[in-house]
Protein backbone atom coordinates (compact mmCIF):
# COMPACT_ATOMS: atom_id res chain seq x y z
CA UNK A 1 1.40 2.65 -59.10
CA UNK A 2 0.42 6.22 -59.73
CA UNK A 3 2.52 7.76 -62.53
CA UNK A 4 3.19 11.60 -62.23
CA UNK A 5 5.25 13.44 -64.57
CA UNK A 6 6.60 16.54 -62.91
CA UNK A 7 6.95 20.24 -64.97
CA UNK A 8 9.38 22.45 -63.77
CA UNK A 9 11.46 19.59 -62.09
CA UNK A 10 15.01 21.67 -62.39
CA UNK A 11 13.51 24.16 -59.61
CA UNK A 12 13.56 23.80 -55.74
CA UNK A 13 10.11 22.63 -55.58
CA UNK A 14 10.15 20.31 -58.60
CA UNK A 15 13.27 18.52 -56.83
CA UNK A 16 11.30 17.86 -53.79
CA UNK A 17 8.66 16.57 -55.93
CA UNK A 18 10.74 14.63 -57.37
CA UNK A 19 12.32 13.17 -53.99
CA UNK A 20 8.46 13.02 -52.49
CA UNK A 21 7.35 10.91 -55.02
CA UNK A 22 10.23 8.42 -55.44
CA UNK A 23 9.96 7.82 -51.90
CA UNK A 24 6.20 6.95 -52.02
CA UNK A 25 5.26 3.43 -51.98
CA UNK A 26 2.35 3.87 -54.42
CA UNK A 27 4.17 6.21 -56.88
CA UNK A 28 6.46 6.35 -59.49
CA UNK A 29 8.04 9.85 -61.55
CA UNK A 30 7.66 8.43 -65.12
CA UNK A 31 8.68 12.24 -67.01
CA UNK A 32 10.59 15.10 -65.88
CA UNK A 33 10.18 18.14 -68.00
CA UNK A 34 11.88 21.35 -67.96
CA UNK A 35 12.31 24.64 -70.54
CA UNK A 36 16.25 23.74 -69.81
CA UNK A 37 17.88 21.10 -70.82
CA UNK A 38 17.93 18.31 -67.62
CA UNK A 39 21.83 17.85 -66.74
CA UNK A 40 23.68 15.26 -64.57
CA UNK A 41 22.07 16.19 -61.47
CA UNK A 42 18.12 15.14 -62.57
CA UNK A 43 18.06 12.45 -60.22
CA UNK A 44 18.05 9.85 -62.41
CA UNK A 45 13.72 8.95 -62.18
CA UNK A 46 11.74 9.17 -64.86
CA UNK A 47 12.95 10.14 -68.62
CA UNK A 48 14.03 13.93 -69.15
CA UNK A 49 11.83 16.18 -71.40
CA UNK A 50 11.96 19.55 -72.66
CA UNK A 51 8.82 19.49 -74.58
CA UNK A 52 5.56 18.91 -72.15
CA UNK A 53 3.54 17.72 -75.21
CA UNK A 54 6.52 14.96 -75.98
CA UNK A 55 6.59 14.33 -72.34
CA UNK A 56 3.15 13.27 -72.09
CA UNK A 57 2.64 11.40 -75.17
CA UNK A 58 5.46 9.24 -74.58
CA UNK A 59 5.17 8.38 -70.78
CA UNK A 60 1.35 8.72 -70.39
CA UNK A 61 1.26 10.06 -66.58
CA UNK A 62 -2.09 9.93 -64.48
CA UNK A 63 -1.29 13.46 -62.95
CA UNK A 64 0.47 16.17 -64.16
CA UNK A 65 2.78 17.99 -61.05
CA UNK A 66 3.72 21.94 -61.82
CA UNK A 67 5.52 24.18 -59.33
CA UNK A 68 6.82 26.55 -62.76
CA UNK A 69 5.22 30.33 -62.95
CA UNK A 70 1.41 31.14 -63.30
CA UNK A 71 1.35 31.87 -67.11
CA UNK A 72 3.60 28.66 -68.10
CA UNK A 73 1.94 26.33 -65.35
CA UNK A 74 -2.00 27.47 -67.11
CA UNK A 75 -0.52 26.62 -70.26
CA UNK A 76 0.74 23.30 -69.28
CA UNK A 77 -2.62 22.48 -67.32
CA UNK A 78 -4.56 22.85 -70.35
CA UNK A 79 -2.17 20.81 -72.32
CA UNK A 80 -2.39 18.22 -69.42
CA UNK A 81 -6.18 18.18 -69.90
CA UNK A 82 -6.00 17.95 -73.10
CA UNK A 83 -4.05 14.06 -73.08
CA UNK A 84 -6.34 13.21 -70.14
CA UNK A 85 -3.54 13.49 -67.80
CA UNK A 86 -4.80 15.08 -64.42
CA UNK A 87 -2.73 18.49 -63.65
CA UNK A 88 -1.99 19.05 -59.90
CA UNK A 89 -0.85 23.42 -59.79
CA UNK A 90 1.48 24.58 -56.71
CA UNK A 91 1.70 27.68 -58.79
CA UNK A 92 0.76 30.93 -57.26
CA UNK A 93 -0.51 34.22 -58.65
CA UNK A 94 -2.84 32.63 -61.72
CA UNK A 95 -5.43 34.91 -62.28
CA UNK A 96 -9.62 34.03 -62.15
CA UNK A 97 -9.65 34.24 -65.89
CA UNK A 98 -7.18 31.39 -66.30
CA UNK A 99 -8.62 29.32 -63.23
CA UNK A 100 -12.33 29.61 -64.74
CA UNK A 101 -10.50 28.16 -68.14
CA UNK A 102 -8.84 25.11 -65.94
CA UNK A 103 -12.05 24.72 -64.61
CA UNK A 104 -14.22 24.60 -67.89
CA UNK A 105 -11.49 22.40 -69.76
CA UNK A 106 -11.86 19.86 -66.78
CA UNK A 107 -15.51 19.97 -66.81
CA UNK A 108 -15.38 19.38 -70.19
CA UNK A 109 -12.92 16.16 -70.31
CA UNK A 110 -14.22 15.28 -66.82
CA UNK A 111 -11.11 14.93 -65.64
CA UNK A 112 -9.87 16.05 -62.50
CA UNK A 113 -8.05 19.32 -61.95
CA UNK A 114 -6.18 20.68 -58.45
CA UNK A 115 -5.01 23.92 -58.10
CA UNK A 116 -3.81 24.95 -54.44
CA UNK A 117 -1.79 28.42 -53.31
CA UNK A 118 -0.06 26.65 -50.62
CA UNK A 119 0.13 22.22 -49.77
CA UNK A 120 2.00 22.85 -46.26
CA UNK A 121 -1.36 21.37 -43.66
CA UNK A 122 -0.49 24.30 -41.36
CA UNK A 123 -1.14 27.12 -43.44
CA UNK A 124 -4.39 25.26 -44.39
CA UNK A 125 -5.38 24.80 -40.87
CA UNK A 126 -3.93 29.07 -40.31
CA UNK A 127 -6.85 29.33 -42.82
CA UNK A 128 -9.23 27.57 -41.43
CA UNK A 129 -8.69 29.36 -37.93
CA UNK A 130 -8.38 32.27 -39.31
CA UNK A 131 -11.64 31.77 -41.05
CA UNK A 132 -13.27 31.04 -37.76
CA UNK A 133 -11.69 34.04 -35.93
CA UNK A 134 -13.07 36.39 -38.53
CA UNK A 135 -16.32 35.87 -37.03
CA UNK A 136 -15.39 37.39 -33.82
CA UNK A 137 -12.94 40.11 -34.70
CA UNK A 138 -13.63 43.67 -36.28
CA UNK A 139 -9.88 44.50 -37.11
CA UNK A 140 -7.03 41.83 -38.49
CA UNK A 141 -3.89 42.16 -40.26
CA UNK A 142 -1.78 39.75 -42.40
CA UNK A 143 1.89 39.19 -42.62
CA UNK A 144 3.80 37.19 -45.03
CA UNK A 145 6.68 36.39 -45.22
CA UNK A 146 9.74 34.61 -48.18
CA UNK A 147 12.63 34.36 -49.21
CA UNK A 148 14.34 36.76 -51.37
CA UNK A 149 14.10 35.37 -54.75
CA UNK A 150 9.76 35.18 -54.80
CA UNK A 151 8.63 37.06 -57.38
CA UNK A 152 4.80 37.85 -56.67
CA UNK A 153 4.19 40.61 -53.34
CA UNK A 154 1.51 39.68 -51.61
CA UNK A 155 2.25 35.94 -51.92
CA UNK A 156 -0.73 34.34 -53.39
CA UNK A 157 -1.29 32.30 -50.15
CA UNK A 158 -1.33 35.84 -48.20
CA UNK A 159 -3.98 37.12 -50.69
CA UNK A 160 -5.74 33.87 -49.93
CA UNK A 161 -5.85 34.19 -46.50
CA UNK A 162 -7.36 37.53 -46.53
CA UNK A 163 -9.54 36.66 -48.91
CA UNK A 164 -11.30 33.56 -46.84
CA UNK A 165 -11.14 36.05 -44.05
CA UNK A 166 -13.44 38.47 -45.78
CA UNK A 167 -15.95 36.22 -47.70
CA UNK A 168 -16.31 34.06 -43.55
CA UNK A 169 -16.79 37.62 -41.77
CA UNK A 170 -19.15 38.67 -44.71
CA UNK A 171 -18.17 42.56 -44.56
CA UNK A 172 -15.01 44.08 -44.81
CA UNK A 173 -13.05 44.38 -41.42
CA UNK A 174 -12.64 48.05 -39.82
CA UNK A 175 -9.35 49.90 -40.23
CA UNK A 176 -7.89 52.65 -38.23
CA UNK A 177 -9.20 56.36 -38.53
CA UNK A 178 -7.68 57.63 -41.65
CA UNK A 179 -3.64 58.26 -41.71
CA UNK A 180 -0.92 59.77 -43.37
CA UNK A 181 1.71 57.50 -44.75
CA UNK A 182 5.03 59.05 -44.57
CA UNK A 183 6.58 56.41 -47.20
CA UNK A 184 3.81 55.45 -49.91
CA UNK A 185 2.92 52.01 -49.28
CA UNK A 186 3.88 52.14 -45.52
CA UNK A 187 0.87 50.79 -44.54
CA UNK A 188 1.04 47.92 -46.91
CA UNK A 189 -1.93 46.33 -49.73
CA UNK A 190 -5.10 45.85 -48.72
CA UNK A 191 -8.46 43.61 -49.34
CA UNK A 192 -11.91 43.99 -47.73
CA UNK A 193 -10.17 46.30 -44.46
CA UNK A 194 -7.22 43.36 -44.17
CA UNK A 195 -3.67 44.91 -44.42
CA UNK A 196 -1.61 42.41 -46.21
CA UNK A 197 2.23 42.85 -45.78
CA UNK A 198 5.23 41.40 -47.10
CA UNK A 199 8.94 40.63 -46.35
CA UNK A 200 11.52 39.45 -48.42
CA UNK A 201 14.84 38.44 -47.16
CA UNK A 202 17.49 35.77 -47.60
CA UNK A 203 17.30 32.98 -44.64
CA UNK A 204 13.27 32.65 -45.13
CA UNK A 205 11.28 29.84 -46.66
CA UNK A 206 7.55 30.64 -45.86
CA UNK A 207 6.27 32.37 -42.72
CA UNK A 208 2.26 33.44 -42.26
CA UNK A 209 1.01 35.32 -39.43
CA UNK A 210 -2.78 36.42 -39.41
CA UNK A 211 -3.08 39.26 -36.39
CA UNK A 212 -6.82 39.74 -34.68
CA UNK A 213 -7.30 42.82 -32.71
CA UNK A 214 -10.23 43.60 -30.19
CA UNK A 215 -10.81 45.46 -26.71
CA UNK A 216 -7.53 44.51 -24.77
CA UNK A 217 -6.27 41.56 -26.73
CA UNK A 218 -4.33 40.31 -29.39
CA UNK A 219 -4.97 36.73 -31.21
CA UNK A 220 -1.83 35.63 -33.37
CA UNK A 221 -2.21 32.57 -35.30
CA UNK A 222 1.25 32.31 -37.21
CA UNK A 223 2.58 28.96 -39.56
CA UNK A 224 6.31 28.39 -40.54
CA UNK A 225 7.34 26.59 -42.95
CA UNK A 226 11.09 25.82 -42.10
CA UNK A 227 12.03 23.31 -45.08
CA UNK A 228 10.22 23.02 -48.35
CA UNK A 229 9.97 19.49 -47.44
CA UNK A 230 6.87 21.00 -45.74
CA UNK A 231 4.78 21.11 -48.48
CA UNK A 232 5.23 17.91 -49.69
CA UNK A 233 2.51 15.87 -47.43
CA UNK A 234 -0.18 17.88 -49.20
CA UNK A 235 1.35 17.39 -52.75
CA UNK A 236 1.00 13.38 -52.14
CA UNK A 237 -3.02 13.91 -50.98
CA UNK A 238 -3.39 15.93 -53.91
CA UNK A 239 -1.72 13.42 -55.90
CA UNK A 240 -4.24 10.83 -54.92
CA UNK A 241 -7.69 13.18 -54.50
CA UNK A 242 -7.51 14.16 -58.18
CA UNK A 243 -7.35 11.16 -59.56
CA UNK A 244 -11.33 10.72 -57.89
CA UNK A 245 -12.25 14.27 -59.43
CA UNK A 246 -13.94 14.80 -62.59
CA UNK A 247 -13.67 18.69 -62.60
CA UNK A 248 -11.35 22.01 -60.97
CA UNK A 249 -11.06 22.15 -57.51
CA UNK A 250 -8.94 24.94 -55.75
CA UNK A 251 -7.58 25.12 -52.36
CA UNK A 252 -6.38 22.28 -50.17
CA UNK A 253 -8.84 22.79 -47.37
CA UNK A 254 -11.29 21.64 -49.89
CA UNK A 255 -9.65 18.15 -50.08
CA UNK A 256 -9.18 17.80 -46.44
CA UNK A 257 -12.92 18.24 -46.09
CA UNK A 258 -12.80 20.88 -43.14
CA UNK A 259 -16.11 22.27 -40.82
C-alpha cells in the first residue's frame, strides 16, 4: 500500500483527494493536515494534523499530496523533501525561483518530486494538440475559464498552454495590426503574440479553449472539466510515477510520455 498524507485536505480539492485515494486499491490516506483545525466532517481516513512537520514524522507517508496556495504548498514541498517523503504539487502560480529550489532539494535527496498546473488528461492532451497546431498556425488565442473564487488571472494552466505553444512554434505568433483598447486590458495578457483571457463566474469549474486562426478557418480545441472529480485520474498516476523518480519533474504530459 502506498501511504499519502494529503496538505490542504479541508479544501475542495484536498476532499477529492481524499475520496480518490480511499477508493484506490493500492492506497491508503495515513495524515490529513490542514492550517485549521480538522472538524467532524474530515472523513474519518488517516489521523488529523495541523502541523505538516508533526504530520510527517508521525505517519511517515511515501508521497506528500498539496492542492493549498503556491507560497504554502513550496514550503511544504521542501519540508516533504526534507523527511524523504515524495511531494506531489496541484498548486498553481509557483514561480521558477521556487520550482528551481524543488528541483535542487530533490536532486539533492534523490527523491522524487511532481509538480503539475493541471492532472485532468484532457487539458494535457489540449496541450499536446495545441503544441502540434502551433506548428501550422501564425495567429492563436487562449481562453480560460473558473469559477469565481480562483485567485490567480491567467490560471497557471492558461499560462502553460501558451507557453508550450510558443517554445513548439519557436517564434512568437503574429497579432493583429496595432489597436486601440477602449477599456485597458480589453484585449487581455499576453505571451510570445498569444492573447490569454480569463473569466470568472459562479457555475464554472475549469474550461480551456486554445483558438488557431489562418486563411478561411478556425481550429478550436476546447477541454471542460465539469466535476473536480476530473482531475483525480492524473493525481493517482502521479501518485505512483514519483515514487520511480529521483529528482523534479513538472507537467503531466511528461509522465504520460507523449510524441
Amino acid at each position: 500500500m502506498i501511504s499519502v498524507a494529503i496538505a490542504g485536505a479541508q479544501g475542495r480539492m484536498g476532499g477529492e483527494v481524499i475520496r480518490a485515494v480511499t477508493a484506490a486499491s493500492d492506497m491508503e490516506v495515513v495524515a490529513q493536515v490542514d492550517v485549521k483545525p480538522l472538524g467532524p466532517g474530515w472523513q474519518g481516513v488517516g489521523r488529523p494534523f495541523t502541523d505538516l512537520h508533526e504530520a510527517l514524522e508521525d505517519t511517515k507517508p511515501q508521497v506528500l499530496v498539496d492542492f493549498t496556495i503556491a507560497d504554502a504548498a513550496f514550503e511544504n514541498a521542501l519540508t516533504a523533501l526534507e523527511f524523504g517523503v515524495r511531494p506531489v504539487i496541484g498548486t498553481t502560480g509557483m514561480r521558477p525561483d521556487q520550482l528551481q529550489r524543488i528541483g535542487d532539494k530533490a536532486s539533492e535527496q534523490r527523491t522524487g518530486a511532481f509538480v503539475a498546473p493541471n492532472f485532468a488528461l484532457g487539458v494535457v492532451l489540449t496541450m499536446h494538440f495545441a503544441r502540434i497546431a502551433s506548428r501550422y498556425f501564425d495567429s492563436a488565442e487562449v481562453i480560460e475559464l473558473h469559477h469565481d473564487q480562483k485567485i490567480d488571472a491567467p490560471s497557471g494552466t492558461g499560462v502553460w498552454i501558451a507557453q508550450n505553444m510558443a517554445n513548439a512554434r519557436g517564434k512568437p505568433f503574429r497579432m493583429n495590426v496595432p489597436e486601440k483598447e477602449t477599456l485597458p486590458g480589453g484585449r487581455g495578457a499576453e505571451y510570445e503574440g498569444v492573447r490569454v483571457h480569463s473569466v470568472r463566474l459562479p457555475g464554472l469549474v475549469a474550461h480551456h479553449e486554445v483558438l488557431f486562426g489562418g486563411e478561411g478557418q478556425i481550429l478550436t480545441i476546447r477541454h471542460d472539466s465539469m466535476d473536480r472529480n476530473s482531475f483525480m485520474p492524473g493525481v493517482l498516476i502521479a501518485i505512483h510515477e514519483v515514487l520511480g523518480l529521483d529528482r523534479l519533474v513538472v507537467g503531466l504530459d511528461n509522465l504520460l510520455h507523449l510524441q
